[in-house]
Protein backbone atom coordinates (compact mmCIF):
# COMPACT_ATOMS: atom_id res chain seq x y z
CA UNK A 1 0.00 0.00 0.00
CA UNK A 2 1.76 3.25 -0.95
CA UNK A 3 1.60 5.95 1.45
CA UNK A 4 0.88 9.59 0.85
CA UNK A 5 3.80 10.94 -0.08
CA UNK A 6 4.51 8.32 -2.65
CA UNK A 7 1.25 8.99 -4.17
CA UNK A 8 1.97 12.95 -4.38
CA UNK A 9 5.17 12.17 -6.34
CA UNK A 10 3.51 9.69 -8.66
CA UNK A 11 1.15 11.81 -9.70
CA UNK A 12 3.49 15.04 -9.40
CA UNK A 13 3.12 15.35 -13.05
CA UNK A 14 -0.21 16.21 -13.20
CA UNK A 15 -0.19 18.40 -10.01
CA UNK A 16 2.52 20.42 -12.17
CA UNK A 17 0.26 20.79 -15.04
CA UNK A 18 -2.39 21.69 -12.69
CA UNK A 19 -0.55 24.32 -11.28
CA UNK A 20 0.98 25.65 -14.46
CA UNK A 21 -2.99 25.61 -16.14
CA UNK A 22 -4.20 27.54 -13.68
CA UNK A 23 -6.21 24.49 -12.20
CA UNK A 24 -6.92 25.96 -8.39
CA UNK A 25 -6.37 23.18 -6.00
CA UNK A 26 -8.54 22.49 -3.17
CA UNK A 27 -7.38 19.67 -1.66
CA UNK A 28 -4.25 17.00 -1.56
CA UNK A 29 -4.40 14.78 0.70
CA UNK A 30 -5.19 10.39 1.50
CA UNK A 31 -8.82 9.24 1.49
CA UNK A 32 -7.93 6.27 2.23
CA UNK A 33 -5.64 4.20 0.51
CA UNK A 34 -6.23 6.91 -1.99
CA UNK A 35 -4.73 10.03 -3.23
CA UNK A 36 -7.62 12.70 -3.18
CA UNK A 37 -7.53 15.53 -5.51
CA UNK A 38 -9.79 18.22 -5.67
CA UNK A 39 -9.89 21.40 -8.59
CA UNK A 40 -11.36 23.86 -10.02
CA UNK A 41 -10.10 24.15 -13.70
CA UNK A 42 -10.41 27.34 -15.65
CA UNK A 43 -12.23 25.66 -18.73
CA UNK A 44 -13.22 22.33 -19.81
CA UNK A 45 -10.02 22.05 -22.13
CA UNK A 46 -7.93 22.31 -19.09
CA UNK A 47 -9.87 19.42 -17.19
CA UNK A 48 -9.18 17.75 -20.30
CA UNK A 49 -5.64 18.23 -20.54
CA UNK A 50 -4.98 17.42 -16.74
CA UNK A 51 -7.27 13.71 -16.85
CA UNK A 52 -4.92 13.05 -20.11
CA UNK A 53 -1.60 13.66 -17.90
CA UNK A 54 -3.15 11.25 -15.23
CA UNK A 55 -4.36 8.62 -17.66
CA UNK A 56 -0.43 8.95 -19.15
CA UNK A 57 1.01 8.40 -15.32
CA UNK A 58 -1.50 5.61 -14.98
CA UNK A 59 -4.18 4.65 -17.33
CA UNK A 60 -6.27 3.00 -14.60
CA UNK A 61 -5.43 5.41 -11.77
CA UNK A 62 -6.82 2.93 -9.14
CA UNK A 63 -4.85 4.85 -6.46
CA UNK A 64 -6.14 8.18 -7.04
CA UNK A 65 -9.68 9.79 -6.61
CA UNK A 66 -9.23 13.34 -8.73
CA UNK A 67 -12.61 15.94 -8.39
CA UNK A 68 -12.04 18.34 -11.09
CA UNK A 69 -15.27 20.82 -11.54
CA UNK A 70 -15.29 23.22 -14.03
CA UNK A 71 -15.26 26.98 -12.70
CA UNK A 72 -18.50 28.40 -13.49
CA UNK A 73 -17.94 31.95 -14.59
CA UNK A 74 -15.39 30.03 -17.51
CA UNK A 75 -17.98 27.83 -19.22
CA UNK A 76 -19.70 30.57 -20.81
CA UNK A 77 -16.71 33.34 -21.53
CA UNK A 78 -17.81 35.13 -24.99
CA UNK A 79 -21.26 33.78 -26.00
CA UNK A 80 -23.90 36.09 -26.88
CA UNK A 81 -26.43 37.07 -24.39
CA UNK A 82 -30.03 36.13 -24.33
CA UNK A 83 -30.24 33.48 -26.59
CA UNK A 84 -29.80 31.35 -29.35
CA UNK A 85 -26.23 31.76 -31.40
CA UNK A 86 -26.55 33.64 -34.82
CA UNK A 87 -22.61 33.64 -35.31
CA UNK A 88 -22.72 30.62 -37.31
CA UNK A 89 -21.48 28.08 -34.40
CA UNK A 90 -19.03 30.48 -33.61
CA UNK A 91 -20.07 31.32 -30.07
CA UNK A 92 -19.73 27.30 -29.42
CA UNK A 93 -17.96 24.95 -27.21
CA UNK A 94 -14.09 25.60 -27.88
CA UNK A 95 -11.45 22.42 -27.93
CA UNK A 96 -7.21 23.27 -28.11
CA UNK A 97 -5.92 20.70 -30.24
CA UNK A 98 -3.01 18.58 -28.13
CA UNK A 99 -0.51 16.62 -29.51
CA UNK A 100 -1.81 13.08 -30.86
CA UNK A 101 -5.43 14.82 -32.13
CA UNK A 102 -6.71 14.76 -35.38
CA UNK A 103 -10.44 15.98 -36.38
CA UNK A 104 -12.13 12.87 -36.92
CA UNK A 105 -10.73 12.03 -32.83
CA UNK A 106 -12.15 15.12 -31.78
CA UNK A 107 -15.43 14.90 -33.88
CA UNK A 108 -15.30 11.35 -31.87
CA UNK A 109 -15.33 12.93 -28.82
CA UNK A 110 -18.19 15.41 -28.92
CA UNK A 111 -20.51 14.30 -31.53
CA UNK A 112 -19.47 10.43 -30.75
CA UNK A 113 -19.25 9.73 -34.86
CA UNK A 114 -15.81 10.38 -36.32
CA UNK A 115 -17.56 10.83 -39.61
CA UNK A 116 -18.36 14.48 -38.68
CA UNK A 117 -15.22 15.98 -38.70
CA UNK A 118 -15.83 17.95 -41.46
CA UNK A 119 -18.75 19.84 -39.76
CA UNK A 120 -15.30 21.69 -37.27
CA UNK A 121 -13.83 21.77 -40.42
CA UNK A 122 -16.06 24.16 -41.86
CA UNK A 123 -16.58 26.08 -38.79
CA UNK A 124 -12.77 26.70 -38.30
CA UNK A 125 -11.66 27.58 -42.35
CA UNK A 126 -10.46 30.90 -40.73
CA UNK A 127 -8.08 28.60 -38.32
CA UNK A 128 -7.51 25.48 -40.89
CA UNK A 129 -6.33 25.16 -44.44
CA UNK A 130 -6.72 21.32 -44.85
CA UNK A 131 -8.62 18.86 -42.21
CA UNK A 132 -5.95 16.39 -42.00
CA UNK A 133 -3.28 19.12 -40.58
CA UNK A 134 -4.19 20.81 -37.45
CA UNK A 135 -1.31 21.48 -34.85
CA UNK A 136 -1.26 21.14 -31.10
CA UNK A 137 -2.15 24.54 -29.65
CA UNK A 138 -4.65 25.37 -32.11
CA UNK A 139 -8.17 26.75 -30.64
CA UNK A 140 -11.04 25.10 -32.51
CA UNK A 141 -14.73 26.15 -32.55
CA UNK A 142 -16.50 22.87 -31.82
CA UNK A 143 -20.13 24.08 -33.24
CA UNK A 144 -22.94 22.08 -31.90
């Protein structure tokens, strides 16, 4: 059974990335025979990026119970007010591309069909030239 501070340099990794993402940590600490982790992450892209670090350190993190909410005045930065979007998708959910990604993976992940890449294709021509080269970093509208 590994004891706390074992745990806490396991996992130091993603409590780096947390830290440099601007994830604001709660709490540290054993629950048990488990590391506890609890966050607040700036966006939903950040959550992302800190469960992928984890899964990396260890893809069945049995030893680690990590509570990442999203903060609440980040989930809706710069859509319109009252109502329904008239931007064309562009006031949608936003994705940065990481390294690994292409746009039938992402399409995967939010419309569960890979097949439907080409709909953040279209909604990101300003962004991408051809859909089978984006680059980690990139900030893609992900219309809905």
């Amino acid at each position: 059974m590994a004891n706390e501070q074992q745990l806490k340099q396991k996992y130091q990794p993603a409590i780096n990335l947390m830290q440099q993402l601007g994830v604001r940590l709660e709490n540290v600490n054993m629950q048990g025979d488990k590391l506890y982790i609890k966050g607040e992450a700036p966006s939903q892209d950040v959550k992302n990026k800190v469960w992928d670090q984890i899964k990396l350190i260890d893809p069945g993190y049995s030893d680690l119970a990590c509570d990442i909410t999203v903060s609440q005045q980040q989930t809706r930065p710069q859509t319109m007010g009252a109502g329904a979007s008239v931007s064309g998708g562009q006031s949608g959910r936003r994705y940065t591309v990481r390294s690994g990604d292409s746009l039938s993976k992402i399409s995967r992940e939010f419309y569960g069909d890979a097949d439907r890449y080409m709909k953040i294709f279209e909604a990101n021509r300003d962004v991408l030239k051809d859909p089978n080269r984006i680059q980690p970093g990139q900030e893609l509208v992900i219309p809905e």
